[in-house]
PDB file of N, CA and C in Angstrom:
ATOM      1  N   UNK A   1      79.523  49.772  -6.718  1.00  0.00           N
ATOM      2  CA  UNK A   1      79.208  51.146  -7.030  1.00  0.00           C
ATOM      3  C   UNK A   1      77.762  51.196  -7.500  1.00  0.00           C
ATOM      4  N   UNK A   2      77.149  52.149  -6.756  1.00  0.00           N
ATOM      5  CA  UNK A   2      75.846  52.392  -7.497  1.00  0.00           C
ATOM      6  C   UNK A   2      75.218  53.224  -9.124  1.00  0.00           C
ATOM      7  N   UNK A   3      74.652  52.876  -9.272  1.00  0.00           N
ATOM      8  CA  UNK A   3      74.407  53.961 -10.800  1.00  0.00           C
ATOM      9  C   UNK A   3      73.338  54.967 -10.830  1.00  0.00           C
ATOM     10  N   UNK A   4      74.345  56.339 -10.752  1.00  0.00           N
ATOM     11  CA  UNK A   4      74.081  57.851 -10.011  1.00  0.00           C
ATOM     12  C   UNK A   4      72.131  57.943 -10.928  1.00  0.00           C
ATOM     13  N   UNK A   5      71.657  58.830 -10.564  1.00  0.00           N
ATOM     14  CA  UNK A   5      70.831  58.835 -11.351  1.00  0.00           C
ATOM     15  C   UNK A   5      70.897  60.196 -11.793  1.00  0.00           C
ATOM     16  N   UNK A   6      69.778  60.217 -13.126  1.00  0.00           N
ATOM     17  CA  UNK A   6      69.992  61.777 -13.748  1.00  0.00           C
ATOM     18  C   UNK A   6      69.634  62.316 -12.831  1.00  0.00           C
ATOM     19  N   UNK A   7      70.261  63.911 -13.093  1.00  0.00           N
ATOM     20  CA  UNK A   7      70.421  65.380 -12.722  1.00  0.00           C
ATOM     21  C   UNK A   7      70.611  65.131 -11.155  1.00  0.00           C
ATOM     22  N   UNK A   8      71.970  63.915 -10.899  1.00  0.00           N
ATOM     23  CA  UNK A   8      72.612  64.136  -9.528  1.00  0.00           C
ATOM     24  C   UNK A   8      73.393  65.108  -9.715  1.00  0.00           C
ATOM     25  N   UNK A   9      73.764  65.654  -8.210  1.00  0.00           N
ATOM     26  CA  UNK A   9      74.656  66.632  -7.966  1.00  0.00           C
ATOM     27  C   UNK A   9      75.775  66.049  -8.423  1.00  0.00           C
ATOM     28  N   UNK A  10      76.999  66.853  -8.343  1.00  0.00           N
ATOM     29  CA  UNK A  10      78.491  66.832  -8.593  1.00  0.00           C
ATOM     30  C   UNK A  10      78.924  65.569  -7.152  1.00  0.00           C
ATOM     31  N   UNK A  11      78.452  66.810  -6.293  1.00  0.00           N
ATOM     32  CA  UNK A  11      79.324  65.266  -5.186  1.00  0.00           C
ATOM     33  C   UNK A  11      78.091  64.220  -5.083  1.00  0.00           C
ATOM     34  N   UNK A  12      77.319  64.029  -5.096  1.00  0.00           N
ATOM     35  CA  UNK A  12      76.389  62.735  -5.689  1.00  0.00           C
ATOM     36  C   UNK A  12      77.186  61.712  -6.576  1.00  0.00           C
ATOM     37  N   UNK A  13      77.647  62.266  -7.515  1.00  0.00           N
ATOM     38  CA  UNK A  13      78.528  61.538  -8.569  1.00  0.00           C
ATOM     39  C   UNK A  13      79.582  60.767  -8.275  1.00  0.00           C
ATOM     40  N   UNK A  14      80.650  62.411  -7.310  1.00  0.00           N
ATOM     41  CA  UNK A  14      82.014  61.718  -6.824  1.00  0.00           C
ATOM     42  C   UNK A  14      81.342  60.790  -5.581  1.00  0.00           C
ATOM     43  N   UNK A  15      80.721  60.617  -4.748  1.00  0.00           N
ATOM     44  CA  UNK A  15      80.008  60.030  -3.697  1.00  0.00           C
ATOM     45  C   UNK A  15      80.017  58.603  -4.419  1.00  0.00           C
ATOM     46  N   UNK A  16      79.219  58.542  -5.670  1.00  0.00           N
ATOM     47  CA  UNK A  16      79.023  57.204  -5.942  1.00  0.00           C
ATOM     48  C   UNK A  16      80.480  56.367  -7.077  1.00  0.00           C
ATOM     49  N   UNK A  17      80.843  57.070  -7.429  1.00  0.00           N
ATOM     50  CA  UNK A  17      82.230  56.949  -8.215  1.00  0.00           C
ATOM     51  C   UNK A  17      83.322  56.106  -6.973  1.00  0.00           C
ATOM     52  N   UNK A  18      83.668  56.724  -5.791  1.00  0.00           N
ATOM     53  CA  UNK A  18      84.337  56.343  -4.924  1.00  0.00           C
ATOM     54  C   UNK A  18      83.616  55.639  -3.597  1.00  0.00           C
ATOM     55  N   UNK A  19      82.438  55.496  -4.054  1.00  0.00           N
ATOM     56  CA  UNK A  19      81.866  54.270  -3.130  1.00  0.00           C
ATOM     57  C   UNK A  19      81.910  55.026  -1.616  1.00  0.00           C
ATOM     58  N   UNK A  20      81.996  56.056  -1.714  1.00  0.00           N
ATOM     59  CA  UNK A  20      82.114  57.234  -0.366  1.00  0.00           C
ATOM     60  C   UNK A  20      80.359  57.309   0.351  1.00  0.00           C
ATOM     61  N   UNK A  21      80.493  57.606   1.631  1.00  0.00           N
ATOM     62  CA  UNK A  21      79.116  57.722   2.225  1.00  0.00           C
ATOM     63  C   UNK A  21      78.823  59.424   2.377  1.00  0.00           C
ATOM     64  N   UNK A  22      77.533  60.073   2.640  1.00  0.00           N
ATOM     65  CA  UNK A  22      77.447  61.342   3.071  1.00  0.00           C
ATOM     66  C   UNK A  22      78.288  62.089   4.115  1.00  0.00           C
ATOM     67  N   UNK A  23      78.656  61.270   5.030  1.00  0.00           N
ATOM     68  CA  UNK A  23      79.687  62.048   6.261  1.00  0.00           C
ATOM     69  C   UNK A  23      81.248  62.103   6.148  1.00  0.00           C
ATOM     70  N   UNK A  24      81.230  61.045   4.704  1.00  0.00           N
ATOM     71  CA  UNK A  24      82.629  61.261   3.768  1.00  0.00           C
ATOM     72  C   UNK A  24      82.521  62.622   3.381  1.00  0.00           C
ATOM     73  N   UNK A  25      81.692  62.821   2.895  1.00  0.00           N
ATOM     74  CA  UNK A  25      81.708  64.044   1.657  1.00  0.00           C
ATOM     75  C   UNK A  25      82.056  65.428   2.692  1.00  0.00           C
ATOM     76  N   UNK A  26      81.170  65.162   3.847  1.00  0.00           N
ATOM     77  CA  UNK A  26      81.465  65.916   4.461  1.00  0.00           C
ATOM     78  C   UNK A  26      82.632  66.479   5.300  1.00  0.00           C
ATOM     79  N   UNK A  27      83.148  65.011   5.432  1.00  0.00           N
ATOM     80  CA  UNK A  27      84.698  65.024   5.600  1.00  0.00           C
ATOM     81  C   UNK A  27      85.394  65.681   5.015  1.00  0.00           C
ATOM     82  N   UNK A  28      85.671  65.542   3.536  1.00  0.00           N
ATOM     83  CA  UNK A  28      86.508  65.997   2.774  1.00  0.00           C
ATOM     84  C   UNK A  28      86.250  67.371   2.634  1.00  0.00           C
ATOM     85  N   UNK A  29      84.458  68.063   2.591  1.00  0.00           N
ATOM     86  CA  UNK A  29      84.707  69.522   2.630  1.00  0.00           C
ATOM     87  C   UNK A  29      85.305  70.548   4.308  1.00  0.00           C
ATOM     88  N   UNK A  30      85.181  69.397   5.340  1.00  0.00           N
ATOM     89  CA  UNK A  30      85.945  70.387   6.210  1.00  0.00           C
ATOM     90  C   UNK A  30      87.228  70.253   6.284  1.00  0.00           C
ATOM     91  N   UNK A  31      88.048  68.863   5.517  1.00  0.00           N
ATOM     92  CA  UNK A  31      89.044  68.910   5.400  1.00  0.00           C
ATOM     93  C   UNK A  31      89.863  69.783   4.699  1.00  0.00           C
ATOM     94  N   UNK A  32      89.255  70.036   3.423  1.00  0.00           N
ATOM     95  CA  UNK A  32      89.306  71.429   2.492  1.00  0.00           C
ATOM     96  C   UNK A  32      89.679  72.866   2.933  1.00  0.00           C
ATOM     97  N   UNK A  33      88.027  73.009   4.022  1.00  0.00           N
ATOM     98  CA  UNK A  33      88.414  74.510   4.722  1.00  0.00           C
ATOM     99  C   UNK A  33      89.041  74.400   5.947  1.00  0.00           C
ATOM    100  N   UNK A  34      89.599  73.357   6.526  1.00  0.00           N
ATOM    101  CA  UNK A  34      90.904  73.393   7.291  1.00  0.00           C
ATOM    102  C   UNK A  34      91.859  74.147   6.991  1.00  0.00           C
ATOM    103  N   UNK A  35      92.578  74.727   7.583  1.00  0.00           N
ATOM    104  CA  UNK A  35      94.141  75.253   7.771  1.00  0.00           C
ATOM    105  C   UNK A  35      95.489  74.212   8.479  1.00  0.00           C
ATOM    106  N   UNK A  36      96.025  73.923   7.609  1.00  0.00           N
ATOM    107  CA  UNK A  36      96.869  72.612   8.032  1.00  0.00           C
ATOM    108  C   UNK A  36      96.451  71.543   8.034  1.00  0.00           C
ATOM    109  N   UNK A  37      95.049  71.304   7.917  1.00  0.00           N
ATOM    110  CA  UNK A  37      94.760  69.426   8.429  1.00  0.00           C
ATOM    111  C   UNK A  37      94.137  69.679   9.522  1.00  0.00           C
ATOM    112  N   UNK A  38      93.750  68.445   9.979  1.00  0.00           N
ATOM    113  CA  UNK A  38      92.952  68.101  10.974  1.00  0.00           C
ATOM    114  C   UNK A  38      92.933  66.844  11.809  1.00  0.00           C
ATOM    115  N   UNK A  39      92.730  66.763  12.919  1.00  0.00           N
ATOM    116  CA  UNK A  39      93.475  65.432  13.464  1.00  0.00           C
ATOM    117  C   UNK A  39      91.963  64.728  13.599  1.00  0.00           C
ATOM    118  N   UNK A  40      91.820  63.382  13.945  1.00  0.00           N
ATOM    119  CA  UNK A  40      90.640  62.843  14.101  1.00  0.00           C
ATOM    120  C   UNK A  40      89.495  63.172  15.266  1.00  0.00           C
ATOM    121  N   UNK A  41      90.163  63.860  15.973  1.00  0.00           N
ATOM    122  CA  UNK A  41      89.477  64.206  17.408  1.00  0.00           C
ATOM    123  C   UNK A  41      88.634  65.762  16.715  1.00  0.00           C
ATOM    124  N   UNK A  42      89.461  66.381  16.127  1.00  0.00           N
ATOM    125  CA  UNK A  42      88.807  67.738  15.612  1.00  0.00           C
ATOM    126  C   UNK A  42      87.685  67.702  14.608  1.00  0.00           C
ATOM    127  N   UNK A  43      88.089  66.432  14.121  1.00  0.00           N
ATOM    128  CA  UNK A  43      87.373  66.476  12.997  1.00  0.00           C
ATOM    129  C   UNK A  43      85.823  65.782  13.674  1.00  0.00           C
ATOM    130  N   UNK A  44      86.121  65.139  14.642  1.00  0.00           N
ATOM    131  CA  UNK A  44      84.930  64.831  15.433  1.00  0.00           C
ATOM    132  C   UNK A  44      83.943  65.732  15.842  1.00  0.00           C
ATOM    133  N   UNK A  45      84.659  66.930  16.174  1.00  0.00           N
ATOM    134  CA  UNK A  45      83.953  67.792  16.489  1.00  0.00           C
ATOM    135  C   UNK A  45      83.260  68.881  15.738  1.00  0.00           C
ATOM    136  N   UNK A  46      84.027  68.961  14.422  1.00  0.00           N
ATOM    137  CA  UNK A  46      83.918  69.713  13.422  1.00  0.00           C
ATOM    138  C   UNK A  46      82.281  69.054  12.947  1.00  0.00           C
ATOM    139  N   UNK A  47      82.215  67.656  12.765  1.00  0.00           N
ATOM    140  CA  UNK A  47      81.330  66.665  12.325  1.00  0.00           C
ATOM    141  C   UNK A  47      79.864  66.092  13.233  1.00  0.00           C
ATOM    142  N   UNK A  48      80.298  67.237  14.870  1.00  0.00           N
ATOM    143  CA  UNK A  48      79.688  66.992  15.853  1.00  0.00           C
ATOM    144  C   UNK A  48      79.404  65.078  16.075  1.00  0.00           C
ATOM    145  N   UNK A  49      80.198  64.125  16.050  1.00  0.00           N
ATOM    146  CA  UNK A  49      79.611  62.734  16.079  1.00  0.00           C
ATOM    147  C   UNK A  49      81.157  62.020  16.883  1.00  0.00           C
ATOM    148  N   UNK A  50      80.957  60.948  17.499  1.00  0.00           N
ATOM    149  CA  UNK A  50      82.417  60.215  18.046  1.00  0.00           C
ATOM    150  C   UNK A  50      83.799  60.374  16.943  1.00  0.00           C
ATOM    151  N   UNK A  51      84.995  60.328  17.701  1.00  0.00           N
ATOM    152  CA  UNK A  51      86.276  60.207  17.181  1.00  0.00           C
ATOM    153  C   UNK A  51      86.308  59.076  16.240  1.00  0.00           C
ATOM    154  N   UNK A  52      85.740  58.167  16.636  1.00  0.00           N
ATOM    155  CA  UNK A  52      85.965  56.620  15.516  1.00  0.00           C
ATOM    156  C   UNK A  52      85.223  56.726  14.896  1.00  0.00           C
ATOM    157  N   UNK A  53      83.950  57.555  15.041  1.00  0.00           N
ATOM    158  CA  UNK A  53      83.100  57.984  13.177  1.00  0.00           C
ATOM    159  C   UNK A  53      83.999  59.021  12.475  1.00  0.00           C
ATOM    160  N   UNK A  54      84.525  59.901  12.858  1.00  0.00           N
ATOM    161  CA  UNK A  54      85.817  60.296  12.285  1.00  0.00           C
ATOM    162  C   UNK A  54      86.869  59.706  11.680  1.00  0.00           C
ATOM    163  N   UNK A  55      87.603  59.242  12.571  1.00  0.00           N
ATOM    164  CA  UNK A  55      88.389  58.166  12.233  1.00  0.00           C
ATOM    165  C   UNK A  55      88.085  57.133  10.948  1.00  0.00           C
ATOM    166  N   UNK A  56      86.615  56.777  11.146  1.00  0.00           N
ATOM    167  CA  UNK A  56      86.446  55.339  10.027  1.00  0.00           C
ATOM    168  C   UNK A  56      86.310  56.711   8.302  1.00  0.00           C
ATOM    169  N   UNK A  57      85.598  57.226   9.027  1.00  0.00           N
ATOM    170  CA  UNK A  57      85.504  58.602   7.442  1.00  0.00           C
ATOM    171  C   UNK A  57      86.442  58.944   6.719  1.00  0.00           C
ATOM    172  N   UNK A  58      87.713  59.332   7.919  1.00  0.00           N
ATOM    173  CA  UNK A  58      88.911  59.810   7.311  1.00  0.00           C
ATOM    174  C   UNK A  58      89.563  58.412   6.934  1.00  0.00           C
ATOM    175  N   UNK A  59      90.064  57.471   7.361  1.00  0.00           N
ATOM    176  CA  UNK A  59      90.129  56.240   6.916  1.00  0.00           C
ATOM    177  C   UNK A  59      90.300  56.134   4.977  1.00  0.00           C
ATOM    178  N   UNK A  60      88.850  56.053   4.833  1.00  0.00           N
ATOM    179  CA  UNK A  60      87.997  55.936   3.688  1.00  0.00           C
ATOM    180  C   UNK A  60      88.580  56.800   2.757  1.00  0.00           C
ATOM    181  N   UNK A  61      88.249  58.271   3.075  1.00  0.00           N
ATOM    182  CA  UNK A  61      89.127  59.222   1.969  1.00  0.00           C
ATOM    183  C   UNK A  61      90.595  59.119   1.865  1.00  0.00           C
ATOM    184  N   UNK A  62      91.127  58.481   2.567  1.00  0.00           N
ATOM    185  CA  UNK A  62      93.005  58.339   2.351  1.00  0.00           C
ATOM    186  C   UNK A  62      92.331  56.802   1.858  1.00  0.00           C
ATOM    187  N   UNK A  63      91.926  55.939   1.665  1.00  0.00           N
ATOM    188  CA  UNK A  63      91.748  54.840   1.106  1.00  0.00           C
ATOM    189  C   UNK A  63      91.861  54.925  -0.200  1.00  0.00           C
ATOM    190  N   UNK A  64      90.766  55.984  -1.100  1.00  0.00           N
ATOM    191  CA  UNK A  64      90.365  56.271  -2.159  1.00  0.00           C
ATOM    192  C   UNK A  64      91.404  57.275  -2.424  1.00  0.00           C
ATOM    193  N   UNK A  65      92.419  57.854  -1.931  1.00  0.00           N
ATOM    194  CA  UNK A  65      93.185  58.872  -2.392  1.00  0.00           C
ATOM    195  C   UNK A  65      92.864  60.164  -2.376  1.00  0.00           C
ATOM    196  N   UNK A  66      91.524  60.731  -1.838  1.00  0.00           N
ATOM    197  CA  UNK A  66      90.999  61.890  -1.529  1.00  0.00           C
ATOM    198  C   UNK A  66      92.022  62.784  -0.279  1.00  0.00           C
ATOM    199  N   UNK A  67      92.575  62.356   0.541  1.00  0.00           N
ATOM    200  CA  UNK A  67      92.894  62.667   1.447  1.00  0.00           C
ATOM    201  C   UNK A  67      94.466  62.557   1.765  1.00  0.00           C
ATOM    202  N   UNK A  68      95.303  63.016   2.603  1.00  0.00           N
ATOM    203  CA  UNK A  68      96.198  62.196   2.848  1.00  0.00           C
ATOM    204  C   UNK A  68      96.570  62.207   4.738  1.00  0.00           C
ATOM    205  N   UNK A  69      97.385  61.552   5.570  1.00  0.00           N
ATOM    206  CA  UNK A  69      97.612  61.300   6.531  1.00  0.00           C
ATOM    207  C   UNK A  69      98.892  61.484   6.502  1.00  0.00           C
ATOM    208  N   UNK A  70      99.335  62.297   7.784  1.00  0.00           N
ATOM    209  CA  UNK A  70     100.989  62.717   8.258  1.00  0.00           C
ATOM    210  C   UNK A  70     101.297  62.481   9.646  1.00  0.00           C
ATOM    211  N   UNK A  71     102.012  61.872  10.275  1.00  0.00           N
ATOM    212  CA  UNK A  71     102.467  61.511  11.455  1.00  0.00           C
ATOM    213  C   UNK A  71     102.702  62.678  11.689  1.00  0.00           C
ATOM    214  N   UNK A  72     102.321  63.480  13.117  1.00  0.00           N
ATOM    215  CA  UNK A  72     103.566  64.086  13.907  1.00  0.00           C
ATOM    216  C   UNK A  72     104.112  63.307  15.009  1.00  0.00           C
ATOM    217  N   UNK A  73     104.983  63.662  15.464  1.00  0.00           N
ATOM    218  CA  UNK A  73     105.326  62.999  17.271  1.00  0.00           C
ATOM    219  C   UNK A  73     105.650  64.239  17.495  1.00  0.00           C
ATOM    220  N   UNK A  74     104.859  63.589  19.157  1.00  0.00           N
ATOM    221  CA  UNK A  74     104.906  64.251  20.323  1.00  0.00           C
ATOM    222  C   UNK A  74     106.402  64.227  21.223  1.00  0.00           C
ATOM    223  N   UNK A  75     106.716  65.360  21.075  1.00  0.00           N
ATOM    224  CA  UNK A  75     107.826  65.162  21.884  1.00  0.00           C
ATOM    225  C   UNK A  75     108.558  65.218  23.326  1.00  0.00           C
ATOM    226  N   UNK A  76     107.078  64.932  23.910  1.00  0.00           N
ATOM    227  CA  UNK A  76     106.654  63.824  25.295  1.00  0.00           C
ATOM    228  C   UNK A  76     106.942  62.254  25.353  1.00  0.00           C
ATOM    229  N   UNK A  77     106.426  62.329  24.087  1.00  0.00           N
ATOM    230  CA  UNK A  77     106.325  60.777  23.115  1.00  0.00           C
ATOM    231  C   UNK A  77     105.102  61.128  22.633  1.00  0.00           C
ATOM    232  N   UNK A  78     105.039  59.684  21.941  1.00  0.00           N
ATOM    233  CA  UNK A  78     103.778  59.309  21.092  1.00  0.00           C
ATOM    234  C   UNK A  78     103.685  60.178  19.979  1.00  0.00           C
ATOM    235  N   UNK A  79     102.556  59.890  19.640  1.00  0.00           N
ATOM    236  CA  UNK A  79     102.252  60.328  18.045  1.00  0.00           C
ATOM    237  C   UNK A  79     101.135  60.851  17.479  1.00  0.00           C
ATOM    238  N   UNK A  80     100.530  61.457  16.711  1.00  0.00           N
ATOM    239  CA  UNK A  80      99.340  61.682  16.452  1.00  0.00           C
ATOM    240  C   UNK A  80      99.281  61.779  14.946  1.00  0.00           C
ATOM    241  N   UNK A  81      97.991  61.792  14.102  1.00  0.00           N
ATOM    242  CA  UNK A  81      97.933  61.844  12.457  1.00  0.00           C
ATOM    243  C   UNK A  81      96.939  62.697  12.725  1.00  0.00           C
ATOM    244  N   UNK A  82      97.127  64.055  11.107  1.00  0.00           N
ATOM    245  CA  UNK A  82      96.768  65.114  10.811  1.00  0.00           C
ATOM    246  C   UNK A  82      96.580  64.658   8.877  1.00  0.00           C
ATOM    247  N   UNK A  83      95.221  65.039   9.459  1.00  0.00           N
ATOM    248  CA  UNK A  83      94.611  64.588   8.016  1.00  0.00           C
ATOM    249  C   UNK A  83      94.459  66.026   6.963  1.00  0.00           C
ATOM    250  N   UNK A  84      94.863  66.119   5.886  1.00  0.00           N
ATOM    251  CA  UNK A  84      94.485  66.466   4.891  1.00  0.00           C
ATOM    252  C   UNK A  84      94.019  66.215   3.682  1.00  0.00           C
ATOM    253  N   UNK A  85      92.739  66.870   2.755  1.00  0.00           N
ATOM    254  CA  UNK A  85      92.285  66.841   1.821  1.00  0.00           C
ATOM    255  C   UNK A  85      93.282  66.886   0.760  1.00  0.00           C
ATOM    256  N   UNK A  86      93.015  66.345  -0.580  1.00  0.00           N
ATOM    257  CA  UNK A  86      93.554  66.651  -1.950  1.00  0.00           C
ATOM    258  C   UNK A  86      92.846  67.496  -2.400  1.00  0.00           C
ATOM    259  N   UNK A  87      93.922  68.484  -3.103  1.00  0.00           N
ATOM    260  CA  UNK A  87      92.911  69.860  -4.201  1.00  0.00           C
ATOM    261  C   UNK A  87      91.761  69.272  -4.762  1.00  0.00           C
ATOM    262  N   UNK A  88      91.068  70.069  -5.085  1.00  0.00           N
ATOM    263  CA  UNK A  88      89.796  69.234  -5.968  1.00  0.00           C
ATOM    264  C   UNK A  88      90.060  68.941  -7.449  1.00  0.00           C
ATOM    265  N   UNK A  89      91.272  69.769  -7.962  1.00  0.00           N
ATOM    266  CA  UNK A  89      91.760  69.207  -9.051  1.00  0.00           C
ATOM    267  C   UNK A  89      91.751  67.739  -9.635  1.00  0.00           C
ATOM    268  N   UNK A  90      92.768  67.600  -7.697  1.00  0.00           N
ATOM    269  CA  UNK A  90      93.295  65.534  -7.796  1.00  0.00           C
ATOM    270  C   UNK A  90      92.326  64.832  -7.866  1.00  0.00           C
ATOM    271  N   UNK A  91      90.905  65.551  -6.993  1.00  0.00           N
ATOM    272  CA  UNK A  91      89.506  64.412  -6.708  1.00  0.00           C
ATOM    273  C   UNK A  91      89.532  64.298  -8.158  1.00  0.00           C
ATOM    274  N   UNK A  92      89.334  65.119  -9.086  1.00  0.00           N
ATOM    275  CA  UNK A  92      88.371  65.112 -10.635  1.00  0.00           C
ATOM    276  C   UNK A  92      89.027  64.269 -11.119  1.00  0.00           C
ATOM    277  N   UNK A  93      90.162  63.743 -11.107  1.00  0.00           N
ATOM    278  CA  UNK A  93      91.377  62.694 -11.847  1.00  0.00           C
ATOM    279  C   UNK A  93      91.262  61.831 -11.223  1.00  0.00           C
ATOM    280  N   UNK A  94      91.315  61.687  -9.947  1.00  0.00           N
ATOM    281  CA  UNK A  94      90.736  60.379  -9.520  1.00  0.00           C
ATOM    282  C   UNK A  94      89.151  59.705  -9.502  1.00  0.00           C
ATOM    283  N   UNK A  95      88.785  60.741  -9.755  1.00  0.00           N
ATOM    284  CA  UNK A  95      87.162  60.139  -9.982  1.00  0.00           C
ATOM    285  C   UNK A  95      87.306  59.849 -11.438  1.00  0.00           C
ATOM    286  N   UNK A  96      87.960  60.730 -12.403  1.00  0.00           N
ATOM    287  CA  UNK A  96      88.195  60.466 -13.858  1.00  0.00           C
ATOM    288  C   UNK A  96      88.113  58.603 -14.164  1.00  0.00           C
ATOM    289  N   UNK A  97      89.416  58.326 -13.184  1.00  0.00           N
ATOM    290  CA  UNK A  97      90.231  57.284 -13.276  1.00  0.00           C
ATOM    291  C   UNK A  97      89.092  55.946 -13.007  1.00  0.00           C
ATOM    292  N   UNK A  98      88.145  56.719 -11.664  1.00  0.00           N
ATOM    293  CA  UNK A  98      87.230  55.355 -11.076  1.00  0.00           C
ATOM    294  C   UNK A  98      86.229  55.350 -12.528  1.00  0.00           C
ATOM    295  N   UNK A  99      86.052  56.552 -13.341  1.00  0.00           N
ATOM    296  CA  UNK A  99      84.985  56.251 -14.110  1.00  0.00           C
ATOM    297  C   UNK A  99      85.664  55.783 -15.102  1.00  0.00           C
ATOM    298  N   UNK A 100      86.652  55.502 -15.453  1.00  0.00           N
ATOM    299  CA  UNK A 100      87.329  54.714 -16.381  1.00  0.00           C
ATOM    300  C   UNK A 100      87.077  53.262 -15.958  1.00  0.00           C
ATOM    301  N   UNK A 101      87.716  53.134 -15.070  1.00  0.00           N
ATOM    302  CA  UNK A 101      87.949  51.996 -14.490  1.00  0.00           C
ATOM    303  C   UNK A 101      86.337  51.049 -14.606  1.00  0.00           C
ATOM    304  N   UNK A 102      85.436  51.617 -14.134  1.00  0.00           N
ATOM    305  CA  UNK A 102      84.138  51.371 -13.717  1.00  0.00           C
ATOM    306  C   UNK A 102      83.675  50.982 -15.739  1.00  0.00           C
ATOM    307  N   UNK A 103      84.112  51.596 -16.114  1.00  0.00           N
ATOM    308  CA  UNK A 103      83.544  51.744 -17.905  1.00  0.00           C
ATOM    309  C   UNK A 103      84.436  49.849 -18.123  1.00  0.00           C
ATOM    310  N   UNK A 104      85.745  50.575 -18.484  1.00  0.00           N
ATOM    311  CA  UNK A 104      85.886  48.806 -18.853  1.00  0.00           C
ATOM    312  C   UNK A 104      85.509  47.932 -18.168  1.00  0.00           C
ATOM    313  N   UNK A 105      85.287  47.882 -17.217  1.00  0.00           N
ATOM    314  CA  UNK A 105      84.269  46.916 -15.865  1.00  0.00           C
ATOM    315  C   UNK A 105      83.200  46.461 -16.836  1.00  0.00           C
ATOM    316  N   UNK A 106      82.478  47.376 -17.353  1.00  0.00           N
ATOM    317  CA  UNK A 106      80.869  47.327 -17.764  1.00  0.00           C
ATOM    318  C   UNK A 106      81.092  46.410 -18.926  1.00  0.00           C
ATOM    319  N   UNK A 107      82.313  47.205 -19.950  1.00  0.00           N
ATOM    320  CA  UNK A 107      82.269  47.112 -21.169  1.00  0.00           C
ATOM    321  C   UNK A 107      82.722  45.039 -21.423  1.00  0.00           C
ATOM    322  N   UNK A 108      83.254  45.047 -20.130  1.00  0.00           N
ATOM    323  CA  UNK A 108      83.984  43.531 -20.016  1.00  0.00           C
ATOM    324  C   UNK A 108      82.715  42.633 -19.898  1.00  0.00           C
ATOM    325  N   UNK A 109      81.837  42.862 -18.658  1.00  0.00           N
ATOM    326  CA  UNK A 109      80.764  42.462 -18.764  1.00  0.00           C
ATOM    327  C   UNK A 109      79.710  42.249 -19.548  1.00  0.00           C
ATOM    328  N   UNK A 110      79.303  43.072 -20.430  1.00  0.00           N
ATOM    329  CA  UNK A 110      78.311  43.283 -21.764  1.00  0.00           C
ATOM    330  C   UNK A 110      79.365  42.366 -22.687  1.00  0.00           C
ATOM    331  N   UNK A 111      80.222  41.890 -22.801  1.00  0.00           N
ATOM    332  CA  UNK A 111      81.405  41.207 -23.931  1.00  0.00           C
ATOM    333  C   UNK A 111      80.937  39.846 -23.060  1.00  0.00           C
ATOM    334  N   UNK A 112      81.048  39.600 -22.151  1.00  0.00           N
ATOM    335  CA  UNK A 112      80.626  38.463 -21.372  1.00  0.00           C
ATOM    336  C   UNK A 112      79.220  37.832 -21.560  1.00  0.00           C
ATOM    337  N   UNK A 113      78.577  38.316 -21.651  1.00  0.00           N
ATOM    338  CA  UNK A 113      77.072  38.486 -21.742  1.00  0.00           C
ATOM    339  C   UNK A 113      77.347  37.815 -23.104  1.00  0.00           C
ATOM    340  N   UNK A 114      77.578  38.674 -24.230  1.00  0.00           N
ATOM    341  CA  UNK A 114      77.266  38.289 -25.539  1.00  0.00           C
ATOM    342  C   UNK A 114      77.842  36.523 -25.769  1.00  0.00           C
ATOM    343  N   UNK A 115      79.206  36.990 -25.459  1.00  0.00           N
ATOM    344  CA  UNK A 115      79.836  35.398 -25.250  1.00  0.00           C
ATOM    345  C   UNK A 115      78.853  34.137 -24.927  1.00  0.00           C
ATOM    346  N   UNK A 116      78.592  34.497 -24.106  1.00  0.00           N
ATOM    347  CA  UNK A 116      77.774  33.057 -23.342  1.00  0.00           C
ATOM    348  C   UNK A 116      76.256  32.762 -23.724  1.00  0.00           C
ATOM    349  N   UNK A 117      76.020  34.151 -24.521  1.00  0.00           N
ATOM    350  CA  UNK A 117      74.647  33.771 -25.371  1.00  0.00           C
ATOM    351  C   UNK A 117      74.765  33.263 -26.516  1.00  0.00           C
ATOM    352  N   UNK A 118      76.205  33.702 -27.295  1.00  0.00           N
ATOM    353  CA  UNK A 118      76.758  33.172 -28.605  1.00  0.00           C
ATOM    354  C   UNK A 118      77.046  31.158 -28.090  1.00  0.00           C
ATOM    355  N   UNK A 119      76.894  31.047 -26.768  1.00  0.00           N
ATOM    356  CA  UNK A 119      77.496  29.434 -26.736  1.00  0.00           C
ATOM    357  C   UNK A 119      76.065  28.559 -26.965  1.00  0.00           C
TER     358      UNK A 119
END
């Protein structure tokens, strides 16, 4: 994780909190103003760039919990996944959680530090 610098934006923050790239972020806001979700092919297009830069984006936000993924089947056969965003409520709790997480990280480290200068 990188360390945001002053007077970053909001998604600057969540961006660097969840280790997310710019075409993430962007992901997640058209996932947002979707109606139902979005499948990876749409979202390609939504994003104007290939299906598997889609694909690896949406990936990423269901990785981190931003997102989630739902099977339908086709009832031809086969199958397809329809991606949706989490409220922005869930992002703030899960970013809460990474900046927790990220804090005792630090706080373990600086305890480490002292340790091995105390030897």
């Amino acid at each position: 994780m990188e360390i945001p610098r002053e007077g970053s934006s909001c998604q600057e923050l969540i961006r660097c909190l969840l280790g997310l790239k710019d075409i993430d972020m962007r992901t997640y806001r058209g996932l947002l103003e979707s109606e139902g979700g979005l499948t990876a092919d749409e979202m390609g297009d939504l994003l104007d760039r290939e299906r598997s830069t889609a694909y690896r984006s949406l990936q990423r936000l269901v990785g981190c919990g931003i997102a989630t993924k739902e099977t339908r089947t086709i009832e031809e056969g086969g199958y397809f996944y329809i991606y949706r965003g989490v409220e922005p409520g869930s992002l703030k709790e899960i970013a809460e959680e990474c900046l927790d997480e990220w804090y005792d990280q630090l706080r373990r480290a600086v305890n480490e530090v002292e340790e091995k200068l105390a030897d």
